[in-house]
N, C-alpha and C. Protein backbone atom coordinates (compact mmCIF):
# COMPACT_ATOMS: atom_id res chain seq x y z
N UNK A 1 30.36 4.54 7.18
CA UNK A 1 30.60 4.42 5.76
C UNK A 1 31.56 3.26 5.48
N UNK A 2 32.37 3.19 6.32
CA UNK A 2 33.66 2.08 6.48
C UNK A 2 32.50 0.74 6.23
N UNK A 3 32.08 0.37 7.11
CA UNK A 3 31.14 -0.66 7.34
C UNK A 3 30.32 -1.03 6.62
N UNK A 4 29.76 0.06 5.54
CA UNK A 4 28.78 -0.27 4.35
C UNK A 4 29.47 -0.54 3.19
N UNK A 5 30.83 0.18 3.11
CA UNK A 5 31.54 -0.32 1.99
C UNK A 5 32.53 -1.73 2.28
N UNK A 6 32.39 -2.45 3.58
CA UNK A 6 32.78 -3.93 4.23
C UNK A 6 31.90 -4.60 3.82
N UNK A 7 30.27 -4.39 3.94
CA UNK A 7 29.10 -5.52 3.56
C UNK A 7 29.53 -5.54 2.24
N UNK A 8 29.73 -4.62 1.27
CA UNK A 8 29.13 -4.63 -0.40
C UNK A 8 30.60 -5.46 -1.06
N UNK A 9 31.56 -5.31 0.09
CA UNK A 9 32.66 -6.06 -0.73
C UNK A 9 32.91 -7.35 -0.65
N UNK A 10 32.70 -8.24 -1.77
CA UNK A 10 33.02 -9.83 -1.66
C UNK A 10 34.59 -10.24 -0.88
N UNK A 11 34.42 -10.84 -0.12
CA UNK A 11 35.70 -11.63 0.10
C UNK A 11 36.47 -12.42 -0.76
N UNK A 12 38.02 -12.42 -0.94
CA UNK A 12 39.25 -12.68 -2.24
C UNK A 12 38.70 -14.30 -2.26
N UNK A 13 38.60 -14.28 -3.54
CA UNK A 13 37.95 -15.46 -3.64
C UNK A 13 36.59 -15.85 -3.92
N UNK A 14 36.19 -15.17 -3.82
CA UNK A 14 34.53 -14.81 -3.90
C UNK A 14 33.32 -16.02 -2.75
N UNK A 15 34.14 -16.59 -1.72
CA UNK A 15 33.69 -17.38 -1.00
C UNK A 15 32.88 -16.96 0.02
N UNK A 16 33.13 -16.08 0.40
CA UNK A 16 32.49 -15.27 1.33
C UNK A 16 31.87 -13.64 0.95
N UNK A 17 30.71 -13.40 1.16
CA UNK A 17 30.17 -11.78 0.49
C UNK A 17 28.73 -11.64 1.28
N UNK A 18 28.72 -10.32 1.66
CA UNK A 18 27.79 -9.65 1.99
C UNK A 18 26.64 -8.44 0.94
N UNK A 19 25.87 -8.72 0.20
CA UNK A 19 25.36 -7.57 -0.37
C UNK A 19 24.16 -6.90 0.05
N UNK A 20 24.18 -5.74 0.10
CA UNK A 20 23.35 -4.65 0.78
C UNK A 20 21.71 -5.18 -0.02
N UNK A 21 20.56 -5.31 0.60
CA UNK A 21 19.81 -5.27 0.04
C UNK A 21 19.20 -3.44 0.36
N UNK A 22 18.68 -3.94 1.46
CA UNK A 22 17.67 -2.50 1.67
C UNK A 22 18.48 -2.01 3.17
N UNK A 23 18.67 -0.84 3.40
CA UNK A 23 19.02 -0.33 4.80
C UNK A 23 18.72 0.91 4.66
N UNK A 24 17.38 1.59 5.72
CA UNK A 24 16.62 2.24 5.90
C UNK A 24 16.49 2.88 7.27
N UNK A 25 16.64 4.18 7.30
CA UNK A 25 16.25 4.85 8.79
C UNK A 25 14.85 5.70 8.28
N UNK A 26 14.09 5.76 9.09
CA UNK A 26 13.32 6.80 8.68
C UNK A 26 12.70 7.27 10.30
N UNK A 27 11.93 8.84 9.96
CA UNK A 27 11.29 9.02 10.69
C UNK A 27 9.83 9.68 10.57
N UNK A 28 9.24 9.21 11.77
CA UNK A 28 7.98 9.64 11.36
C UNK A 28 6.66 10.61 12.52
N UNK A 29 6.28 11.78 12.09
CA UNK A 29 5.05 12.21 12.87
C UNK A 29 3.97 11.48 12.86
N UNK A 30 3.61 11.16 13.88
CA UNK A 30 2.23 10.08 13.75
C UNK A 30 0.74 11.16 13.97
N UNK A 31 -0.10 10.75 13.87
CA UNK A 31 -1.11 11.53 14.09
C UNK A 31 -2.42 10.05 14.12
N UNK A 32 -3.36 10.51 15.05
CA UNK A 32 -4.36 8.96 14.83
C UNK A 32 -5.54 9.96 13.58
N UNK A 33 -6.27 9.43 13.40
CA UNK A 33 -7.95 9.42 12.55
C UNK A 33 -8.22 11.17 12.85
N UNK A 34 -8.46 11.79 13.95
CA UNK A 34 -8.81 12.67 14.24
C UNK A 34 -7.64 13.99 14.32
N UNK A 35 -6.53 13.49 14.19
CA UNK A 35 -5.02 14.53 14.10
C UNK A 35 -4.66 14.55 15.10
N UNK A 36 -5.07 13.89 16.21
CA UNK A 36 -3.97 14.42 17.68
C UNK A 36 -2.94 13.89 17.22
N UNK A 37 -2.17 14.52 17.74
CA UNK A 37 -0.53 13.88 17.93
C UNK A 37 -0.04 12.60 18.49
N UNK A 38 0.02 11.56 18.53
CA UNK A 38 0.48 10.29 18.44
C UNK A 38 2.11 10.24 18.98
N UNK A 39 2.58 11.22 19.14
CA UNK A 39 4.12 11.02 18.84
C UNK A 39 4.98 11.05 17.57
N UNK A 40 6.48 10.27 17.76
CA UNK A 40 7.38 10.14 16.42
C UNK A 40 7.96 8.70 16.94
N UNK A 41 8.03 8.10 15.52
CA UNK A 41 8.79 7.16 15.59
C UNK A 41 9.92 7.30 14.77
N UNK A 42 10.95 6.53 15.50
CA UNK A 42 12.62 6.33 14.57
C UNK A 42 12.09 4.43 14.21
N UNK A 43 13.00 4.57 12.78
CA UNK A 43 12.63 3.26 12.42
C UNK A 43 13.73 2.49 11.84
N UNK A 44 13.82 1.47 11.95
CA UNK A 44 14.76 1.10 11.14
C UNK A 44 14.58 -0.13 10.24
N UNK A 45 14.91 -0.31 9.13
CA UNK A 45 14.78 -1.71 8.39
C UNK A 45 16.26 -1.97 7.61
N UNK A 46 16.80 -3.07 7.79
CA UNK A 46 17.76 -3.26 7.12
C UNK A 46 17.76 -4.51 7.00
N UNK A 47 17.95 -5.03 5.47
CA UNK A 47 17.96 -6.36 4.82
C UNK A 47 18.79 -6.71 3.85
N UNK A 48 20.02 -7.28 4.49
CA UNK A 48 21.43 -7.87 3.63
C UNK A 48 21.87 -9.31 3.30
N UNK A 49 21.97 -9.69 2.07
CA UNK A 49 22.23 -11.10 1.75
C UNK A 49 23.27 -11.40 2.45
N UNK A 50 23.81 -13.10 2.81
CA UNK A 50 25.06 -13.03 3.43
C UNK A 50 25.21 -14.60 2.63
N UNK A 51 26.39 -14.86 2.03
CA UNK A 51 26.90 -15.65 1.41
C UNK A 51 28.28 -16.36 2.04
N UNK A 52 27.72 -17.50 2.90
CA UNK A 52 29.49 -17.99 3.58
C UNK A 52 28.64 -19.41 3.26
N UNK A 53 29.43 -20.21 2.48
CA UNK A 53 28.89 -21.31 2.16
C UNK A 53 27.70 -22.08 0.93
N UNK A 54 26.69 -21.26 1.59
CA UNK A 54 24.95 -20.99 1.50
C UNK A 54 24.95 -19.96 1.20
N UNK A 55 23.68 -19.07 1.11
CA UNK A 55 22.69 -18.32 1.16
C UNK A 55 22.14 -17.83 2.25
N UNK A 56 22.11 -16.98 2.50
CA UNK A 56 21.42 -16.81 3.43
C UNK A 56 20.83 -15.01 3.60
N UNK A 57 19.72 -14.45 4.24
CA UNK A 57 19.26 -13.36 4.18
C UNK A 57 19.03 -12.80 6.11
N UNK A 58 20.19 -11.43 6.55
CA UNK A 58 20.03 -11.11 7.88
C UNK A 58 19.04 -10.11 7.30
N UNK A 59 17.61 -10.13 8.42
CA UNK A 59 16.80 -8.99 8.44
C UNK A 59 17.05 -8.46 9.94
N UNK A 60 16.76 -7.23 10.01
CA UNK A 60 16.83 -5.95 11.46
C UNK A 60 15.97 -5.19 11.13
N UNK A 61 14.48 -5.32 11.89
CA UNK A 61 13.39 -4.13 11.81
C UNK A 61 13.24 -3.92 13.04
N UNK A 62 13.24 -2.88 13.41
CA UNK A 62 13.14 -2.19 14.71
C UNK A 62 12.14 -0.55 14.48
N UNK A 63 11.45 -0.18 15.82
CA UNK A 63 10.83 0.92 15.73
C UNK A 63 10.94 1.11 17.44
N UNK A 64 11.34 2.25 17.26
CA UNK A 64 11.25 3.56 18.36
C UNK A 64 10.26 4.17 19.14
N UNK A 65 9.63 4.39 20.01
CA UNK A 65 8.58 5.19 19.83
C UNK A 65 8.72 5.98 20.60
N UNK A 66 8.22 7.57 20.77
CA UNK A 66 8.06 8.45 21.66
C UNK A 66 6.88 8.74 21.86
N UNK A 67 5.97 8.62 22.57
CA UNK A 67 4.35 9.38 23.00
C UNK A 67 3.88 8.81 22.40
N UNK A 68 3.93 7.64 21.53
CA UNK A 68 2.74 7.08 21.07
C UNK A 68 1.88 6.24 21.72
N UNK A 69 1.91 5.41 22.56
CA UNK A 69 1.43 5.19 23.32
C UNK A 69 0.95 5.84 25.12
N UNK A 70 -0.34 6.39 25.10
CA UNK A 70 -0.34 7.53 26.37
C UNK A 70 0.07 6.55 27.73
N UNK A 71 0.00 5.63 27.92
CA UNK A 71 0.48 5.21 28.63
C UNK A 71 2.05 4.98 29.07
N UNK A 72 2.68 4.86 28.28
CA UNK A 72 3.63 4.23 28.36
C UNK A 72 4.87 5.63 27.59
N UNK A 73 5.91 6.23 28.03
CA UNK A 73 6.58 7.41 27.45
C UNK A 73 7.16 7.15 26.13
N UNK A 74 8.01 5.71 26.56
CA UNK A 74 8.89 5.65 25.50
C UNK A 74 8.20 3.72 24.89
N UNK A 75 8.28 3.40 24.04
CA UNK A 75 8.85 2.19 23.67
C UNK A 75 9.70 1.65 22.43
N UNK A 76 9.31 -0.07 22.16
CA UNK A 76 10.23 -0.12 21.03
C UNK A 76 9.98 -1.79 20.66
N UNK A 77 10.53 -2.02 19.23
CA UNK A 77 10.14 -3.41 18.95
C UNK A 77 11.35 -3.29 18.20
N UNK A 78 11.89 -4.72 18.32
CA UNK A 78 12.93 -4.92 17.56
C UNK A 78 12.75 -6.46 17.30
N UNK A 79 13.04 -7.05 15.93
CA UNK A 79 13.11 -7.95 14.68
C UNK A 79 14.64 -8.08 14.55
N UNK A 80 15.23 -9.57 14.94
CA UNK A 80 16.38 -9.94 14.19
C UNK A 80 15.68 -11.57 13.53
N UNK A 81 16.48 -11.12 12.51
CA UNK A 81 15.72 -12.59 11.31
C UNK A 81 17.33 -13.01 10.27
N UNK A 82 17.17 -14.14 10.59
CA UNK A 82 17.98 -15.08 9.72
C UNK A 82 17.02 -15.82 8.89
N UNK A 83 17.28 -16.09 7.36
CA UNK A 83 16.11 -16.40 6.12
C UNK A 83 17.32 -17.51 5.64
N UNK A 84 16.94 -18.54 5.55
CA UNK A 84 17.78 -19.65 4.53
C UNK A 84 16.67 -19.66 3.16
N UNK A 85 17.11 -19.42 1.98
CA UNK A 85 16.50 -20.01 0.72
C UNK A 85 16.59 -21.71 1.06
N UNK A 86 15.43 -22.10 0.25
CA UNK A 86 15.42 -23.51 0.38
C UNK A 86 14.92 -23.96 -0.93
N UNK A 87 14.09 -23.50 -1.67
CA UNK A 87 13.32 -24.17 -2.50
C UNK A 87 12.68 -22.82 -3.78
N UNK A 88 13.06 -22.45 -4.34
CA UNK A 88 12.56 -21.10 -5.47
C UNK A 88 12.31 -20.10 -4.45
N UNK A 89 10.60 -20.42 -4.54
CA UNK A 89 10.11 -19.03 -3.31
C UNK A 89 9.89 -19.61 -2.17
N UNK A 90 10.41 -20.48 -1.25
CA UNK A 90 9.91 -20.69 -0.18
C UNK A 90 11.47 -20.85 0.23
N UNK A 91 11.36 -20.22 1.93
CA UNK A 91 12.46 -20.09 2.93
C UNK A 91 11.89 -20.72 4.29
N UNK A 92 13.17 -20.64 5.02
CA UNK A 92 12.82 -21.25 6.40
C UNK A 92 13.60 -19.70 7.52
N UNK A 93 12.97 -19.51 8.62
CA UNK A 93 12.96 -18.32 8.39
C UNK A 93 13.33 -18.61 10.09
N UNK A 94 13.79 -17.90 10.64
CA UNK A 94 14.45 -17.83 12.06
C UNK A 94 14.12 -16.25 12.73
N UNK A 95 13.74 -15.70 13.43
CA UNK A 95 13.46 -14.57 14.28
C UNK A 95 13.19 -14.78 15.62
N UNK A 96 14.37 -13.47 16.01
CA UNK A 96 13.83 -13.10 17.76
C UNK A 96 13.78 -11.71 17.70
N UNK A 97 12.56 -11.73 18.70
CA UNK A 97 11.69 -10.62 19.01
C UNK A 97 11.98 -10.06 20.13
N UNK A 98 12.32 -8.82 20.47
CA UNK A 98 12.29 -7.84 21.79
C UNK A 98 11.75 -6.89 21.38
N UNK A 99 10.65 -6.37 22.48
CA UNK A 99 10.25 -5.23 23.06
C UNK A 99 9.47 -4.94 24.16
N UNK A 100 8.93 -3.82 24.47
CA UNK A 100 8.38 -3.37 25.87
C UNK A 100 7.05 -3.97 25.79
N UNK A 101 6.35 -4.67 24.74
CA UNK A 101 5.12 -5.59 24.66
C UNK A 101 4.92 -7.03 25.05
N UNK A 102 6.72 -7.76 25.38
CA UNK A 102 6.78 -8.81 25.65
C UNK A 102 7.60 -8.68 26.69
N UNK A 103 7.46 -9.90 27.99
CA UNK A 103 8.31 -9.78 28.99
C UNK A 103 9.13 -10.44 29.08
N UNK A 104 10.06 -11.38 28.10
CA UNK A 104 11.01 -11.82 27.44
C UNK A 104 11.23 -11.98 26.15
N UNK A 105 12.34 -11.73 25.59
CA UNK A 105 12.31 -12.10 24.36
C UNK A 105 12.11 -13.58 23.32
N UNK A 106 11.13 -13.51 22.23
CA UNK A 106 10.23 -14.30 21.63
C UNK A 106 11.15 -14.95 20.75
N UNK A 107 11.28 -16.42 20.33
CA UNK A 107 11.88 -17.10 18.92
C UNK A 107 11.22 -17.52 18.57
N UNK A 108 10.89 -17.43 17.06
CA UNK A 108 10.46 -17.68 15.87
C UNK A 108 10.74 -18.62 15.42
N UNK A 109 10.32 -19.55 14.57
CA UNK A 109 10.10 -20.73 13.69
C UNK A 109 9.36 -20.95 12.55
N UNK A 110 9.92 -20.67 11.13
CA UNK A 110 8.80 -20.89 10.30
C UNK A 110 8.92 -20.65 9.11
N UNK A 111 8.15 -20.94 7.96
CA UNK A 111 8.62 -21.06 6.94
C UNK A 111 7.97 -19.49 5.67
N UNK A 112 8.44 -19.02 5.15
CA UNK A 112 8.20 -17.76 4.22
C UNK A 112 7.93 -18.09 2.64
N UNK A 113 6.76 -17.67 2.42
CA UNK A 113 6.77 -17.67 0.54
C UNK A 113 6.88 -16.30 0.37
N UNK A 114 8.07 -16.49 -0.89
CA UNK A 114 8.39 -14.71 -1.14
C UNK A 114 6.71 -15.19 -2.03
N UNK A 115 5.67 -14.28 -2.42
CA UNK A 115 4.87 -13.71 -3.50
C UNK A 115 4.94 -13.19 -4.74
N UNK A 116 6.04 -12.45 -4.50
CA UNK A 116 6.64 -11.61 -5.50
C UNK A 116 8.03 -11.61 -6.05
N UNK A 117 8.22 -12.46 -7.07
CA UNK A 117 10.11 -12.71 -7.20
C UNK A 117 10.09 -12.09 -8.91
């Protein structure tokens, strides 16, 4: 709670600020087409503006998995993303990727049109 009420508070001066966009846990029973059981996933999404200078947007999507895959017991994917605004709706967009689908972790390069502003 300490920590969520640290992002939402601007720094004296207003030079520096963090504001909460979206931060999300959820969980979920999976089931495929036919109802077997699939497992549960833990999930997470969290997306906070960060203001030191610039603009800028940290994303963290990550997912959990238990039994969803029969092969494999446990896995997991995890999303860290740095977003610079650049231009109205278009950003330049930074992400690295880990999980048990890749055998090192992946960097990203590339540019984002929000659709919807």
């Amino acid at each position: 709670m300490l920590f969520g009420l640290m992002l939402a508070a601007p720094a004296v001066g207003g030079q520096t600020a963090v504001i909460p966009i979206t931060n999300e846990l959820s969980f979920y029973n999976n089931l495929d087409d036919a109802g077997k059981s699939r497992g549960r996933t833990l999930q997470l999404v969290s997306i906070n503006s960060f203001h030191l200078l610039t603009d800028f947007s940290i994303e963290v999507t990550g997912d959990y998995n238990w039994g969803l895959d029969p092969y494999e017991k446990e896995d997991y994917y995890l999303e860290l993303s740095l977003v610079k605004p650049v231009y109205k709706a278009i950003s330049v967009n930074y992400q690295r990727i880990y999980g048990t689908f890749v055998p090192e972790p992946i960097n990203q390069f590339g540019v984002r049109i929000s659709l919807f502003r």
